[in-house]
Protein backbone atom coordinates (compact mmCIF):
# COMPACT_ATOMS: atom_id res chain seq x y z
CA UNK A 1 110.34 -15.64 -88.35
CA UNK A 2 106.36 -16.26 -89.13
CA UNK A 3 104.23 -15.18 -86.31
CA UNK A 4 101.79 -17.51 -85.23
CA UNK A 5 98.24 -17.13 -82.91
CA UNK A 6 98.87 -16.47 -79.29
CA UNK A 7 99.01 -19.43 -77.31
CA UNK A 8 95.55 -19.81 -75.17
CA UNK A 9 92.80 -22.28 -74.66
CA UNK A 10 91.74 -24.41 -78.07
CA UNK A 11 88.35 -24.75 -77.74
CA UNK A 12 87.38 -27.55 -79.89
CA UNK A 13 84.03 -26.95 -79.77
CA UNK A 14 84.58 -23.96 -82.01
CA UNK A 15 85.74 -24.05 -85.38
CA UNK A 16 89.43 -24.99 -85.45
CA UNK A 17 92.33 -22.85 -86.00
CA UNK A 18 94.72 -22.88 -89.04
CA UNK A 19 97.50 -22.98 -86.95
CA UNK A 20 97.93 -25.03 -83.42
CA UNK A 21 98.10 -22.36 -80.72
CA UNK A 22 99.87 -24.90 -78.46
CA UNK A 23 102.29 -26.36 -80.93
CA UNK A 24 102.58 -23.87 -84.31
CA UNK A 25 101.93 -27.01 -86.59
CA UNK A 26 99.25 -25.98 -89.42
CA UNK A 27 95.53 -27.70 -89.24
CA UNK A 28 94.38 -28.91 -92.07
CA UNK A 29 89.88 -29.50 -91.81
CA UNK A 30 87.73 -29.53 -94.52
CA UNK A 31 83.70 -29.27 -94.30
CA UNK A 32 83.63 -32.72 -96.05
CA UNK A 33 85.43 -34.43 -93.44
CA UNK A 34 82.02 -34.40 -90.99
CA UNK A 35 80.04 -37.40 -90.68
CA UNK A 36 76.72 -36.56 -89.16
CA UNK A 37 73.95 -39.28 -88.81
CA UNK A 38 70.15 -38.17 -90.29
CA UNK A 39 68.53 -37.58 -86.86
CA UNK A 40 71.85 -35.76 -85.70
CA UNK A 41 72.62 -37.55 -82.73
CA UNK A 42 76.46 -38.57 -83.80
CA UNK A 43 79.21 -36.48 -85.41
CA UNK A 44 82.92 -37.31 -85.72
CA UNK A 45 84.98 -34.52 -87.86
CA UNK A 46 88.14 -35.05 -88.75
CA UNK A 47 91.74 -32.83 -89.66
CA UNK A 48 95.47 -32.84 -89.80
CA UNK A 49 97.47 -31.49 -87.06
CA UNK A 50 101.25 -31.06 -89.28
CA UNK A 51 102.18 -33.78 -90.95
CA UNK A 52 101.73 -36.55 -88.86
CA UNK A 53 98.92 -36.18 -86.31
CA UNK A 54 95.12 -36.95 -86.80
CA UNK A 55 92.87 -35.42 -84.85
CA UNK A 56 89.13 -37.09 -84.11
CA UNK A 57 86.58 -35.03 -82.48
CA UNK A 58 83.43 -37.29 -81.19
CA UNK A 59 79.94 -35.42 -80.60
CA UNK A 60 76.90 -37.34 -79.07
CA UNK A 61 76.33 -41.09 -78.67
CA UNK A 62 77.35 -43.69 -81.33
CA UNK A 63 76.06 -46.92 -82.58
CA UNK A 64 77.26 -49.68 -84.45
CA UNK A 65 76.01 -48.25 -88.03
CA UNK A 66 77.28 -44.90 -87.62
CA UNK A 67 80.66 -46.47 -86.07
CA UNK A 68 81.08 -47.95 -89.60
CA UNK A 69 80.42 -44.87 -91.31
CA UNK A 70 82.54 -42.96 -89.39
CA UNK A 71 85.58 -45.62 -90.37
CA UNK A 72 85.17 -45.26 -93.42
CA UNK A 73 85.61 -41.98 -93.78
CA UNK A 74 88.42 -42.03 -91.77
CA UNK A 75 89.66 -44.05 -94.11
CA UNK A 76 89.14 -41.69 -97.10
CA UNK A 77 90.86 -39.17 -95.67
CA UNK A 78 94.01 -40.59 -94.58
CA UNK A 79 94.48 -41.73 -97.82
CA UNK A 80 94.68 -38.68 -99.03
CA UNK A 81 96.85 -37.13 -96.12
CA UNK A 82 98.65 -39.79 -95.04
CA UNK A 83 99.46 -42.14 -98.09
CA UNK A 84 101.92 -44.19 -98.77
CA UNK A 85 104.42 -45.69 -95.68
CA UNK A 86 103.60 -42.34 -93.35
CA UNK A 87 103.45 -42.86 -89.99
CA UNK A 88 101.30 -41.16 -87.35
CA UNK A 89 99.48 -40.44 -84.39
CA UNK A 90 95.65 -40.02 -83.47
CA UNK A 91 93.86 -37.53 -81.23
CA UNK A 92 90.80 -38.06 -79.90
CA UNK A 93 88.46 -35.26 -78.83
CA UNK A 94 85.83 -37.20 -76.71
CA UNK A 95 84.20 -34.21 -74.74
CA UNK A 96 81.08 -33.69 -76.26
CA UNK A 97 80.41 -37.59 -76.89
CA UNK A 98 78.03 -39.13 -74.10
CA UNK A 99 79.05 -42.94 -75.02
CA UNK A 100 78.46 -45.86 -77.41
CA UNK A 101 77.10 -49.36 -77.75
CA UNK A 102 78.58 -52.67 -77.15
CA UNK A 103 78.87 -53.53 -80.77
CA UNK A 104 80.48 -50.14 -81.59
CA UNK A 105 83.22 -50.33 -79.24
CA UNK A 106 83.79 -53.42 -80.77
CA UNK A 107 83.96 -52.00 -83.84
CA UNK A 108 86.26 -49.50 -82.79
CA UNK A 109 88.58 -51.72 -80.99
CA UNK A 110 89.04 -53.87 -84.16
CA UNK A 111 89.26 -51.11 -86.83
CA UNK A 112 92.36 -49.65 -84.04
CA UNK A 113 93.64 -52.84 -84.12
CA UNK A 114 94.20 -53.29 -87.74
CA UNK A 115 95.70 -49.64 -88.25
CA UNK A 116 99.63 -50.65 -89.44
CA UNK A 117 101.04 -47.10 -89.43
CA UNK A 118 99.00 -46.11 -86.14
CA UNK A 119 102.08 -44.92 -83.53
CA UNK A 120 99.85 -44.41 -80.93
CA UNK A 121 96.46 -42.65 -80.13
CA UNK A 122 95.67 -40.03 -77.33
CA UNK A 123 92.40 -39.36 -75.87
CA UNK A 124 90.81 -36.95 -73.29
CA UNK A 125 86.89 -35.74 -72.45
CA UNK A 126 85.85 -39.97 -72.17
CA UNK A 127 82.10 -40.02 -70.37
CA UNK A 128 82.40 -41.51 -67.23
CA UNK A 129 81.28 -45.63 -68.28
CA UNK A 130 83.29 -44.85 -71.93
CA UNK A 131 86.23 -44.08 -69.86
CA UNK A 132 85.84 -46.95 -67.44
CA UNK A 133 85.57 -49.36 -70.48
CA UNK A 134 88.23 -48.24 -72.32
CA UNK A 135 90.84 -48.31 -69.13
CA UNK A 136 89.80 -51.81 -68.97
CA UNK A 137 90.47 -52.79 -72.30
CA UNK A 138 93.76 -50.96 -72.32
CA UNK A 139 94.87 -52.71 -69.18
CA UNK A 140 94.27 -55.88 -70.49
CA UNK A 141 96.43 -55.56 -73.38
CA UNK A 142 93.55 -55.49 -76.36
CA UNK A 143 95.24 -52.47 -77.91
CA UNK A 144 97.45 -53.55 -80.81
CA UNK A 145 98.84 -49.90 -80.44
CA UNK A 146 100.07 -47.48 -77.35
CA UNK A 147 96.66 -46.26 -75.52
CA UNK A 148 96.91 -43.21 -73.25
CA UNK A 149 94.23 -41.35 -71.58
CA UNK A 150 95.50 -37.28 -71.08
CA UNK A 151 93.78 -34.62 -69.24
CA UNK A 152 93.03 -32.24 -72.27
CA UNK A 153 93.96 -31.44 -75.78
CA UNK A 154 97.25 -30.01 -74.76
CA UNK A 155 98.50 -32.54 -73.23
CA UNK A 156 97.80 -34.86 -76.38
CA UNK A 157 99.47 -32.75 -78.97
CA UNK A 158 102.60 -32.92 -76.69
CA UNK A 159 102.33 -36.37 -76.74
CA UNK A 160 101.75 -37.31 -80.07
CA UNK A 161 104.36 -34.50 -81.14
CA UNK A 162 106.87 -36.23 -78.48
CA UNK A 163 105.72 -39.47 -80.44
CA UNK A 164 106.14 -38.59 -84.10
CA UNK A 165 108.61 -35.81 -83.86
CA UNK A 166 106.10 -33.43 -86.28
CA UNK A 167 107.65 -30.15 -85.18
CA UNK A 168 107.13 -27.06 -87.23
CA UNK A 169 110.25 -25.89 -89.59
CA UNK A 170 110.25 -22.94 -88.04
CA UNK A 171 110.23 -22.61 -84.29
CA UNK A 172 107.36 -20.12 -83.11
CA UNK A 173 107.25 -18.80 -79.43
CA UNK A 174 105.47 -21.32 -77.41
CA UNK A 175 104.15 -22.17 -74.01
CA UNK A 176 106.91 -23.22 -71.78
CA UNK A 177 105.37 -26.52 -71.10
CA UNK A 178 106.25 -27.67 -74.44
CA UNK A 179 109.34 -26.85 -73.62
CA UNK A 180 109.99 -29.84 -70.98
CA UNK A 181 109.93 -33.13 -72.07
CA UNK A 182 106.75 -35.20 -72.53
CA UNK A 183 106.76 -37.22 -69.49
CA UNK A 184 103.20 -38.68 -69.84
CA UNK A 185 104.84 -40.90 -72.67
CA UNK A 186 106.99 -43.90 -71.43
CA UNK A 187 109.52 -43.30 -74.50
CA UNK A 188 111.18 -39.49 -75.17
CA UNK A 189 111.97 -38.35 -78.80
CA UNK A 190 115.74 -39.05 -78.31
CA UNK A 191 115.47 -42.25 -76.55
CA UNK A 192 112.72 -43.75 -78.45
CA UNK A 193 114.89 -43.68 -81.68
CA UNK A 194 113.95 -45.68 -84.77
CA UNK A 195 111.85 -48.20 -82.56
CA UNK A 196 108.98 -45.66 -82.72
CA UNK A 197 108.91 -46.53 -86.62
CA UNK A 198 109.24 -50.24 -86.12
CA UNK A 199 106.96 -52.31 -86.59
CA UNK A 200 103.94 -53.11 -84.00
CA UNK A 201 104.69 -56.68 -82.94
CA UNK A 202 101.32 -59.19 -83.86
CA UNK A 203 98.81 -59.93 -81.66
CA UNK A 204 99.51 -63.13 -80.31
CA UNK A 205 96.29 -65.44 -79.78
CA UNK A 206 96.77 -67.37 -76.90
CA UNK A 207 94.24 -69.14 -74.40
CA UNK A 208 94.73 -65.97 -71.92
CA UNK A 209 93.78 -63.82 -74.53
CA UNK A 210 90.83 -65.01 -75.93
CA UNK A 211 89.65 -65.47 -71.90
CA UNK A 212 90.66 -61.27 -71.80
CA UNK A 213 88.37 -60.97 -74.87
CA UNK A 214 85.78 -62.82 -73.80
CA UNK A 215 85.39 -60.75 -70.63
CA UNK A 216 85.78 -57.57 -72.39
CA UNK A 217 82.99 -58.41 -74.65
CA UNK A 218 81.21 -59.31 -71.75
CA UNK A 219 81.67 -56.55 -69.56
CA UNK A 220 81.11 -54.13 -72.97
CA UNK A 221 77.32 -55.31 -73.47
CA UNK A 222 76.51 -54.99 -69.81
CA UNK A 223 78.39 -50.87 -69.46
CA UNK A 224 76.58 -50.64 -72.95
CA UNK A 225 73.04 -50.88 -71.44
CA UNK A 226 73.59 -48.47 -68.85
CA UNK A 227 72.28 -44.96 -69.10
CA UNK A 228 73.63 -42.39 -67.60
CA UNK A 229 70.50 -40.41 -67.94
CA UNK A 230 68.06 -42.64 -66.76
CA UNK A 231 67.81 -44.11 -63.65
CA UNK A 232 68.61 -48.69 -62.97
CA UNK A 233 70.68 -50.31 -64.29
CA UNK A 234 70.49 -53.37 -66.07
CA UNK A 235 69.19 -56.92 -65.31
CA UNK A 236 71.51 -59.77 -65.55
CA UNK A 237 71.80 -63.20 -64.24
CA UNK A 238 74.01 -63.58 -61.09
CA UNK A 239 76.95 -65.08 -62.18
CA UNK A 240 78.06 -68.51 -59.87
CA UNK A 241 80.94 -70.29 -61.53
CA UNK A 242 80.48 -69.75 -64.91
CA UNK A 243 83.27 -68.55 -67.00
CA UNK A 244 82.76 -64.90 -66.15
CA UNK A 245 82.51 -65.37 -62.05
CA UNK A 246 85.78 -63.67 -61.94
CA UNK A 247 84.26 -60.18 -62.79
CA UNK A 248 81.27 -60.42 -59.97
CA UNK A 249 82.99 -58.15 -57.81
CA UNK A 250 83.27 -55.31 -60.88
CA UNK A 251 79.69 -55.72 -61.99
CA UNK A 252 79.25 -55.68 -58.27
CA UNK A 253 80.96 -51.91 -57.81
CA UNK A 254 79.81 -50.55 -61.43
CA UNK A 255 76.32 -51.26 -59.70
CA UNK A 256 76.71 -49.74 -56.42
CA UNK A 257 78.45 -46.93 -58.40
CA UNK A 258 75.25 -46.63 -60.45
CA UNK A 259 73.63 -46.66 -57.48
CA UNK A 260 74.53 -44.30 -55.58
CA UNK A 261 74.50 -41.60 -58.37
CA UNK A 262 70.93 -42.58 -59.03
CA UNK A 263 70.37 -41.75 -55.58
CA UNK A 264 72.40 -38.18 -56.29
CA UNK A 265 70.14 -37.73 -58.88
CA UNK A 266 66.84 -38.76 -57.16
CA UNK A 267 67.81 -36.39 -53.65
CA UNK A 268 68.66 -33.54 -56.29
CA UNK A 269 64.65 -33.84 -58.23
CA UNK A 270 63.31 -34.46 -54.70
CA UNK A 271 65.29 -31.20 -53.58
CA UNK A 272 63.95 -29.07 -56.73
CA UNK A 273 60.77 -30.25 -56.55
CA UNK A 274 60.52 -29.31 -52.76
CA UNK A 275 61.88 -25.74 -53.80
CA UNK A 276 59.45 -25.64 -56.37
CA UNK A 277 56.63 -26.40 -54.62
CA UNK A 278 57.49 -24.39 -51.42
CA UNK A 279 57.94 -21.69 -53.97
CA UNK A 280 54.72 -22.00 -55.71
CA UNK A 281 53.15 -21.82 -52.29
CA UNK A 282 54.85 -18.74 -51.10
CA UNK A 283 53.34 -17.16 -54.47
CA UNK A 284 50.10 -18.16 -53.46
CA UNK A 285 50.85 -17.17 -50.25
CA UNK A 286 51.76 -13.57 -51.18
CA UNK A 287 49.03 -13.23 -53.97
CA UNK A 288 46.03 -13.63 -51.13
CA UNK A 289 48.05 -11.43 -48.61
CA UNK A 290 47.93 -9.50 -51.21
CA UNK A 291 44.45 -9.38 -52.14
CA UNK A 292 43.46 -9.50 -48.21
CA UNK A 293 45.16 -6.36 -47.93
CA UNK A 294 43.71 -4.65 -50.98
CA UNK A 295 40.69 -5.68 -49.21
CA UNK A 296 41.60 -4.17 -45.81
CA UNK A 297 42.79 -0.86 -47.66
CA UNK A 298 39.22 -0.58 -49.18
CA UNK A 299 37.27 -1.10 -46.03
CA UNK A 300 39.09 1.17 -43.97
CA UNK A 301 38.71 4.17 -46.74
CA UNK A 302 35.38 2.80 -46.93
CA UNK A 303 35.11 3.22 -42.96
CA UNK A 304 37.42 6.89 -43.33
CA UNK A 305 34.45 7.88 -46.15
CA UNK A 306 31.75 6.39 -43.55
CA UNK A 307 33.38 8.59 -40.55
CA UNK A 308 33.85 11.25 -42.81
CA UNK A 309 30.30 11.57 -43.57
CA UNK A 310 28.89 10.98 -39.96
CA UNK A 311 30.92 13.36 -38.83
CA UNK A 312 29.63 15.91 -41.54
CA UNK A 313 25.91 14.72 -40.47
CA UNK A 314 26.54 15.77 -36.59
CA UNK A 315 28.04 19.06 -37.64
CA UNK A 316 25.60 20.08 -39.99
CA UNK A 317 22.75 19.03 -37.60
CA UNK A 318 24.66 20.93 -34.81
CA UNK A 319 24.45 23.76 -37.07
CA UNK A 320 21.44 23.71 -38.83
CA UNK A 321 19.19 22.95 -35.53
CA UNK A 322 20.90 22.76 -32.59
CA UNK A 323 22.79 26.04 -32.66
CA UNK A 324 19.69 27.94 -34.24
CA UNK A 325 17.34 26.39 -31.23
CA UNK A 326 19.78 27.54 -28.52
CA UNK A 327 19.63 31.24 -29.51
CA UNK A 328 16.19 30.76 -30.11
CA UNK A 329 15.72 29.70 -26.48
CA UNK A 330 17.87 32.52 -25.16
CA UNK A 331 16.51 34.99 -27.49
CA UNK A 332 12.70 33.49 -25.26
CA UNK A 333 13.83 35.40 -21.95
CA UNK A 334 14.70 32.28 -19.92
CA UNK A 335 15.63 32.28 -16.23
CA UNK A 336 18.91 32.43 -14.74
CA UNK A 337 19.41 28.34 -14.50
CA UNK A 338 17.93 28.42 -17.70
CA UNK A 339 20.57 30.69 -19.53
CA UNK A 340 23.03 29.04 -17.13
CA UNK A 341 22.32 25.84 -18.88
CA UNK A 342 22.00 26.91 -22.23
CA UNK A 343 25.77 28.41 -22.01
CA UNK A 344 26.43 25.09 -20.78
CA UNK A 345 25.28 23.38 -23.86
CA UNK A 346 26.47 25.82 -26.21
CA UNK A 347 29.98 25.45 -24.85
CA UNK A 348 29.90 21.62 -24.94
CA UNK A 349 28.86 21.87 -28.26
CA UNK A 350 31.53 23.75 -29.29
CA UNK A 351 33.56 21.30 -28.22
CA UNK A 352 32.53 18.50 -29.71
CA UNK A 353 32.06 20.49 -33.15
CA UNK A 354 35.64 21.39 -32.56
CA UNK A 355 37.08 17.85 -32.25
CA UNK A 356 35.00 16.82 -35.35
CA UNK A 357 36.42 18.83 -37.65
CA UNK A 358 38.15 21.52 -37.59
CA UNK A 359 37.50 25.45 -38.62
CA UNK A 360 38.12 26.47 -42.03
CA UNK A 361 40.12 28.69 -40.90
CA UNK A 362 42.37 26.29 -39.24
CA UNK A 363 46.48 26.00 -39.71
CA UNK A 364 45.86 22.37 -40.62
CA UNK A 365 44.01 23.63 -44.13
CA UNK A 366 46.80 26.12 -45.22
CA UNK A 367 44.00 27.93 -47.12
CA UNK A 368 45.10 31.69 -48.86
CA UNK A 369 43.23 34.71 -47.56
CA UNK A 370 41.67 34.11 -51.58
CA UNK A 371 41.06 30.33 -51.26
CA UNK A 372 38.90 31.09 -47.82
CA UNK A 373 36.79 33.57 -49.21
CA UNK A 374 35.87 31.27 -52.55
CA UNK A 375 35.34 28.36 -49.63
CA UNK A 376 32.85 30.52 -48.16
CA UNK A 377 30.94 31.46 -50.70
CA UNK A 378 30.90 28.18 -52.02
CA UNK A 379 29.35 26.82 -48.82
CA UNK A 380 26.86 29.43 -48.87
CA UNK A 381 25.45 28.20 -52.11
CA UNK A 382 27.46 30.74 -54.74
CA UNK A 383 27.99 29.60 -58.23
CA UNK A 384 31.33 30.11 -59.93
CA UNK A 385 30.04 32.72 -61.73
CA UNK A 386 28.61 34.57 -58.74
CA UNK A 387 31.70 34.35 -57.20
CA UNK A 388 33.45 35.30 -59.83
CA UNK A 389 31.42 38.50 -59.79
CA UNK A 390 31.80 39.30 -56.07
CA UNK A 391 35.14 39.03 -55.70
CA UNK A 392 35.97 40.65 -59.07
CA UNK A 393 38.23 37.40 -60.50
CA UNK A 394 38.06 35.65 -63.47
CA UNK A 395 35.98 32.06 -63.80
CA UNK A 396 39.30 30.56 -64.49
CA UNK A 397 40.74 32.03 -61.42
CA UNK A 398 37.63 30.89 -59.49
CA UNK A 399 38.05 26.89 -60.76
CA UNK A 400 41.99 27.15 -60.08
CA UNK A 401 40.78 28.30 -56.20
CA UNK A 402 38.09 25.07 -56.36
CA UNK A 403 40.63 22.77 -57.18
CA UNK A 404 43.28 23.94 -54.90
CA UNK A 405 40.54 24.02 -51.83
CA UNK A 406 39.33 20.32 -52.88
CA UNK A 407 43.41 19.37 -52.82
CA UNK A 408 43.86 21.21 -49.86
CA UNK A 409 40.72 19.43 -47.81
CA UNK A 410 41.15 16.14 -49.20
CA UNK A 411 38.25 15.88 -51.02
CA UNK A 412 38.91 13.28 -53.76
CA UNK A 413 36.52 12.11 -56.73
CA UNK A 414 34.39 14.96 -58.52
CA UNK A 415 31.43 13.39 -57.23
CA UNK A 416 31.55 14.33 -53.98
CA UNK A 417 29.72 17.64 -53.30
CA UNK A 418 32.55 20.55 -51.98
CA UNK A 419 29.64 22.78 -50.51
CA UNK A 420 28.36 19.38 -48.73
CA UNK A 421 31.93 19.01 -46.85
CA UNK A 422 32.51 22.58 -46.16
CA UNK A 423 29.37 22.58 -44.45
CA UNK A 424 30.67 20.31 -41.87
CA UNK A 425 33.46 22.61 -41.31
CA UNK A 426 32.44 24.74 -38.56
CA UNK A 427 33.18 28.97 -39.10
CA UNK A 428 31.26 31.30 -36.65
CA UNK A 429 32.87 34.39 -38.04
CA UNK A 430 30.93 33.12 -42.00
CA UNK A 431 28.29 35.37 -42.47
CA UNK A 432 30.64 38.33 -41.11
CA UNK A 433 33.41 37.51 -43.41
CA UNK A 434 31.11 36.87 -46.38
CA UNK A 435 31.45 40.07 -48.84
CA UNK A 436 28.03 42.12 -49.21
């Protein structure tokens, strides 16, 4: 037994199959069987489904000229793969077309209408204002030939296999929905019989028909100058007795139908354009918070630098001429009271020097026994060198120590002076620690 595709979606969209995943009939396509118009907004490809089945695949939105186009190659080919007395049936892919003009369903309807050998035609994926049209005209009888709208592609190759009997010679595993019998077709395989291959009977013109035609053609122009993509709909004349008063109450709904999705349409932009703009001004919103807080973070290192610095003033002046004048004054022989005061002083200026900044020394530094002495001899005024020399170490040793101590104190940039912030640091025990 031949083995054919697994069954699964047929995305007609793609390039077709050789072989019908739904049905195991062989597709028959070539690249010459595309009509595309010059500015590309209309394509209809054709191909053979079996023996017996056409299949039509619309793309885009058609008018009158490339309607007649289309025919006639449609026409080509089916002389070629349907000559002769062969009967068939039509698929018709409509899910990528948008619509068509007035004068090209027209056109359509007629050419249909001519077709001898056409069994019946199946179509699915209609735009929403094609569809409504082409229920109407199929409910008033304009279709020489059986009409039926389906849900999808599957659903029409059971039908028009249920309707021409174009079953592959050699059974393949199927779905099982091919399996049951086609009941979206008034007439089954068995009970349709010959009268499937009779003739279609002639269109009869009578008085109520011409009336139906005349209000088909009608309602076609006025669904043909609707846009689904733009918003009104168009003007026309109310109608009050004329011929076509009977259809008021449809123009009436396919207006109030329009309506309402222009409405849909007009709340959705509103709704976008609300989100946009609310968006746009939550960007601007975050971009100056943004920049205010840049701001902020600047002036309050500005204001740490400023404190920084004051602080480093006060202790320096406490120890460059307060501290030197008190032991001058008690090194003077002063009274009792006198010395009693200048402890006094000397002990509240501790304290303040204390909660300024603290020792060098201090836990909060984590200085090495190594790092402290290079701090001190680098407030005293030493030079790397100098240092280097004192404490026998290498120069490299002695810049590894500066950089850890300026890491270790927080002193960031190279242009602030180390020696100028260690000086604010407070050490009574320097000058005793200092090497000789």
């Amino acid at each position: 037994m031949k083995h054919h595709p697994k069954a699964g979606p047929l995305h007609l969209a793609d390039p077709l199959p050789s072989v019908c995943p739904y049905s195991g009939l062989p597709i028959r396509t070539q690249a010459d069987w595309v009509y595309r118009n010059p500015n590309g907004s209309y394509e209809a490809s054709f191909a053979l489904i079996g023996q017996r089945i056409a299949l039509v695949i619309a793309k885009g939105y058609v008018e009158d000229a490339d309607m007649r186009r289309a025919i006639d190659l449609a026409e080509s080919i089916k002389a070629i793969v349907l000559p002769g007395s062969i009967r068939y049936a039509s698929i018709e892919n409509f899910t990528q077309a948008r619509g068509a003009t007035a004068e090209a369903r027209r056109r359509y309807l007629a050419y249909t209408n001519r077709l001898e050998r056409l069994l019946g035609t199946f179509v699915f994926g209609l735009p929403p204002f094609f569809r409504l049209s082409f229920n109407l005209t199929r409910r008033l009888g304009l279709h020489r030939h059986k009409v039926q709208v389906v849900a999808d592609y599957r659903a029409a190759i059971r039908a028009a296999i249920a309707l021409t009997g174009d079953e592959p010679k050699q059974h393949p595993r199927l779905p099982s929905q091919l399996k049951i019998a086609c009941t979206d077709w008034p007439l089954s395989i068995q009970a349709a019989g010959d009268r499937r291959l009779g003739q279609p009977p002639p269109l009869k013109a009578s008085a109520a028909e011409a009336a139906y035609r005349d209000h088909v053609d009608h309602l076609l122009e006025y669904l043909g100058g609707i846009d689904p993509q733009k918003p009104g709909i168009p003007q026309r004349r109310e109608v009050d007795g004329g011929r076509h008063a009977s259809l008021e109450p449809v123009y009436k709904a396919i207006e109030s139908m329009k309506t309402n999705m222009d409405h849909l349409v007009d709340q959705q932009q509103h709704t976008l354009a609300v989100l946009n703009h609310r968006r746009n001004e939550l960007q601007l919103k975050s971009a100056a918070l943004e920049r205010q807080n840049r701001d902020l973070r600047r002036l309050l290192q500005h204001n740490a630098d400023d404190n920084r610095e004051l602080e480093a003033g006060v202790v320096r002046n406490a120890h460059g001429i307060l501290k030197p004048l008190i032991r001058a004054m008690r090194d003077n022989r002063p009274t009792p009271a006198q010395t009693d005061c200048l402890n006094r002083l000397n002990r509240q200026l501790d304290e303040l020097l204390d909660s300024l900044a603290p020792r060098l020394d201090s836990p909060r530094f984590n200085l090495t026994s190594q790092e402290l002495r290079v701090a001190r001899l680098i407030r005293e005024g030493f030079a790397s060198r100098q240092i280097a020399a004192r404490l026998k170490i290498g120069i490299r040793t002695v810049t590894t120590h500066r950089m850890r101590i300026r890491t270790k104190l927080g002193i960031k940039g190279q242009r602030r002076n180390m020696r100028t912030c260690l000086l604010a640091i407070p050490d009574d025990d320097f000058e005793a620690k200092v090497p000789p």
